[in-house]
C-alpha atoms as a PDB file:
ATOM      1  CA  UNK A   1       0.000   0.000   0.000  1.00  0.00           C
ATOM      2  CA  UNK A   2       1.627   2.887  -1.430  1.00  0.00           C
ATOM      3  CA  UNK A   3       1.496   6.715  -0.368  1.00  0.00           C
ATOM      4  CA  UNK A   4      -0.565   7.379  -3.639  1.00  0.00           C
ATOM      5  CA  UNK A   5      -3.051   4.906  -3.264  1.00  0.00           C
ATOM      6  CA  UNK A   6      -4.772   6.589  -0.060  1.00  0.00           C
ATOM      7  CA  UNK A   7      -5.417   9.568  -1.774  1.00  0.00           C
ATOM      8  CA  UNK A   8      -6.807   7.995  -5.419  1.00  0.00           C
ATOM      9  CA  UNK A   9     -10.388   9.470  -5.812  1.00  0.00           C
ATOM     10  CA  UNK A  10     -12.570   7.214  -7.515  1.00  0.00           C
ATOM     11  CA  UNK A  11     -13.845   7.853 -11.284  1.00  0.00           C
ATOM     12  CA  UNK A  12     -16.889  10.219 -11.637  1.00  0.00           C
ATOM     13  CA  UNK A  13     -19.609   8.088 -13.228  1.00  0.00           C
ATOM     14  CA  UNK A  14     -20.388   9.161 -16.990  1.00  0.00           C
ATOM     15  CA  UNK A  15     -23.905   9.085 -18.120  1.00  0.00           C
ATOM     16  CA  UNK A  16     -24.379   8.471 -21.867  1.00  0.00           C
ATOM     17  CA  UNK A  17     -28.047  10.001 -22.228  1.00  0.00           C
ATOM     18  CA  UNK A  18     -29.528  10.604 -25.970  1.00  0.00           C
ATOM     19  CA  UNK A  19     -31.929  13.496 -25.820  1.00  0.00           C
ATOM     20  CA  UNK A  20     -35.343  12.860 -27.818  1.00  0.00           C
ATOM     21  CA  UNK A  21     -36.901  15.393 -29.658  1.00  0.00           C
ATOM     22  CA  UNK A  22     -40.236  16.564 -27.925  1.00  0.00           C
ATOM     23  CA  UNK A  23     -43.294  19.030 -29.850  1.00  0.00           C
ATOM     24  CA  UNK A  24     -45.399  20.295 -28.049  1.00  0.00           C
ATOM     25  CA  UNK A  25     -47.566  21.780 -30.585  1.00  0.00           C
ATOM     26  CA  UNK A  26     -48.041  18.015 -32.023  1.00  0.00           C
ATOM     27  CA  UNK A  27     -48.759  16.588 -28.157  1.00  0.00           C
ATOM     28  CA  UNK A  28     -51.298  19.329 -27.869  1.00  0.00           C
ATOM     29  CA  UNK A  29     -52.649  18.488 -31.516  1.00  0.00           C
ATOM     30  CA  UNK A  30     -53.233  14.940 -30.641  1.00  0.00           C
ATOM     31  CA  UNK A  31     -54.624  15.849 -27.367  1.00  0.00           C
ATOM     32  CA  UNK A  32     -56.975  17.700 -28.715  1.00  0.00           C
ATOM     33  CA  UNK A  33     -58.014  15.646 -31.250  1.00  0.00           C
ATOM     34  CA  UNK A  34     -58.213  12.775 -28.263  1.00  0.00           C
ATOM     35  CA  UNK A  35     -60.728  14.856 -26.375  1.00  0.00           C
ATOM     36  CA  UNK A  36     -63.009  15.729 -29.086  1.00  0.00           C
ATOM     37  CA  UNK A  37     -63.063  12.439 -30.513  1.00  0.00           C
ATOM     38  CA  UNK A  38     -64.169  11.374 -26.337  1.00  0.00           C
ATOM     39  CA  UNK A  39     -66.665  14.210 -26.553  1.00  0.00           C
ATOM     40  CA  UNK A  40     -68.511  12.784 -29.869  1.00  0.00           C
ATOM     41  CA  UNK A  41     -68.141   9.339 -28.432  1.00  0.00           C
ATOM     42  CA  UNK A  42     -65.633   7.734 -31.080  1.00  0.00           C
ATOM     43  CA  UNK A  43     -63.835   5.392 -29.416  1.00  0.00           C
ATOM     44  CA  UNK A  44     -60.227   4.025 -30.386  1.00  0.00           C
ATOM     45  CA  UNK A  45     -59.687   0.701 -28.846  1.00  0.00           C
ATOM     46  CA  UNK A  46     -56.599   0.064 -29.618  1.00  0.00           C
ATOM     47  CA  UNK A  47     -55.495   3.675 -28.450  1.00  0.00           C
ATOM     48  CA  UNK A  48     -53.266   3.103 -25.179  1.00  0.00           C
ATOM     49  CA  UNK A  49     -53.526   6.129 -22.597  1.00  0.00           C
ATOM     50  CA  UNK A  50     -50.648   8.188 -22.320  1.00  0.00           C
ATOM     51  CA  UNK A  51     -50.560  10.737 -19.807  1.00  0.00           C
ATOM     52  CA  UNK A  52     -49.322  14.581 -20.491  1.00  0.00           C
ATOM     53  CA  UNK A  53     -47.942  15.544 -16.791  1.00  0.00           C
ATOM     54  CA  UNK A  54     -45.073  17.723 -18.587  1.00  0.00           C
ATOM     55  CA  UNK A  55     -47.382  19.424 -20.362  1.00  0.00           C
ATOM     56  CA  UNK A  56     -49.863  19.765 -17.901  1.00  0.00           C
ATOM     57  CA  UNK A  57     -47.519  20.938 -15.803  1.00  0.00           C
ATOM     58  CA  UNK A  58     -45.925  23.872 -17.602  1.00  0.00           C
ATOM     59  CA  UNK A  59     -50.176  25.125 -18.178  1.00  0.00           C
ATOM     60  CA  UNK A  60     -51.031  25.060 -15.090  1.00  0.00           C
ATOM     61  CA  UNK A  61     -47.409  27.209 -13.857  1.00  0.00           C
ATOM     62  CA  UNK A  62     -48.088  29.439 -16.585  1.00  0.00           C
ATOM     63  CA  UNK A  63     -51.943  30.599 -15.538  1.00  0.00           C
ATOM     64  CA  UNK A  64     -50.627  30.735 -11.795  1.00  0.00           C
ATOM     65  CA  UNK A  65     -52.650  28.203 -10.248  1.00  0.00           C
ATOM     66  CA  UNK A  66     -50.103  26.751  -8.014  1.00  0.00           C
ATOM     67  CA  UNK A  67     -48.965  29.564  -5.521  1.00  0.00           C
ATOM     68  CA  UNK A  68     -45.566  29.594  -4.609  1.00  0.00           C
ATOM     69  CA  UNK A  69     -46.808  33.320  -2.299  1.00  0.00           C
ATOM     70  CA  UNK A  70     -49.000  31.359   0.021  1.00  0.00           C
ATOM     71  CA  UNK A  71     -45.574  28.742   0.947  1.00  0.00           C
ATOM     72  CA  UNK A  72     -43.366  31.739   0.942  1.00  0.00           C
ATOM     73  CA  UNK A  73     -45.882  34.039   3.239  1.00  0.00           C
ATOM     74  CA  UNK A  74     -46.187  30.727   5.535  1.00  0.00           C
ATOM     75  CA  UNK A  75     -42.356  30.189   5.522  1.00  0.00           C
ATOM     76  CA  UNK A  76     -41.615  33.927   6.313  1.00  0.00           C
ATOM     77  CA  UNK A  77     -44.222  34.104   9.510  1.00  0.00           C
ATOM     78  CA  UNK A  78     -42.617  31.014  10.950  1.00  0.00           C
ATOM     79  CA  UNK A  79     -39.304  32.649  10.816  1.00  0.00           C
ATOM     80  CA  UNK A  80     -40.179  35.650  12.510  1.00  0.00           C
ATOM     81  CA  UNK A  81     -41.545  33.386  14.901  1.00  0.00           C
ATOM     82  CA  UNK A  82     -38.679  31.696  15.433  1.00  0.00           C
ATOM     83  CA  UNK A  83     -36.771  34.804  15.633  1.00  0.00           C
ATOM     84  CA  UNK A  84     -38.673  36.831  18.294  1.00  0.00           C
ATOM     85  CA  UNK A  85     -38.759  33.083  20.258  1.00  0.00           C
ATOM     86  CA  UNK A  86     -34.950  33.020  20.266  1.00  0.00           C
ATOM     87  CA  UNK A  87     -34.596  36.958  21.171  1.00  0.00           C
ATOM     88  CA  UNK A  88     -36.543  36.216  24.129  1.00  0.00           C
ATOM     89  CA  UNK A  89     -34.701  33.198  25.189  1.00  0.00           C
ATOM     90  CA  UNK A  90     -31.478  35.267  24.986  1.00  0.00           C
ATOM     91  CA  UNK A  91     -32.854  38.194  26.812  1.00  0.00           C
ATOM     92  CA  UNK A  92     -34.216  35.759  29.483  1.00  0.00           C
ATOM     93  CA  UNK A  93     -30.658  34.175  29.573  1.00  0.00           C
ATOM     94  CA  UNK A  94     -28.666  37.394  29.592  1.00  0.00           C
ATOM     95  CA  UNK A  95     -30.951  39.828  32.173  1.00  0.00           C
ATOM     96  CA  UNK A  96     -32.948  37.027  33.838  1.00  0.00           C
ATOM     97  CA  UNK A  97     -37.031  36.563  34.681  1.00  0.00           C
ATOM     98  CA  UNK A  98     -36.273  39.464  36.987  1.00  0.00           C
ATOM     99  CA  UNK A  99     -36.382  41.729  33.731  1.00  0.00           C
ATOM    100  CA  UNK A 100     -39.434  40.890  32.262  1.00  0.00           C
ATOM    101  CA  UNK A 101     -41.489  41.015  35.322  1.00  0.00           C
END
């Protein structure tokens, strides 16, 4: 066991990842054209289901119906909270219960 072998860091692990080519005008097309056919009552039977979360996703972010303010309002209460808890737990510490009565 050699001085150079304690400090070999291991290999960094390579990912070889082909990106696919995504249209969203085409997904919406078909989804569309899904939905109407539903709404006349065509049915496809052989038609598997294939759910649209990324798209679904990026429509509902973009008309604002999940609200990040209501979190961040929530998250910014309980650290004041925390805050004014700790200042009084240091000004009991420092000055005592003598100072607050």
């Amino acid at each position: 066991m050699g001085f150079t072998s304690f400090f070999n860091k291991p290999e960094h692990k390579r990912f070889n990842i082909q990106p696919r080519y995504w249209d969203p005008a085409k997904e919406e097309r078909e989804d569309r054209e899904r939905r109407i056919r539903a709404e006349m009552g065509l049915k496809d039977e052989n038609e598997q289901y294939i759910p649209n979360i990324k798209g679904r996703m990026k429509s509902e972010l973009r008309h604002g119906k999940f609200d990040s303010n209501g979190a961040r309002n929530k998250s910014n209460i309980r650290l004041l909270l925390i805050f004014v808890l700790l200042s009084f737990a240091a000004y009991i510490y420092l000055y005592g219960w003598d100072g607050v009565l």
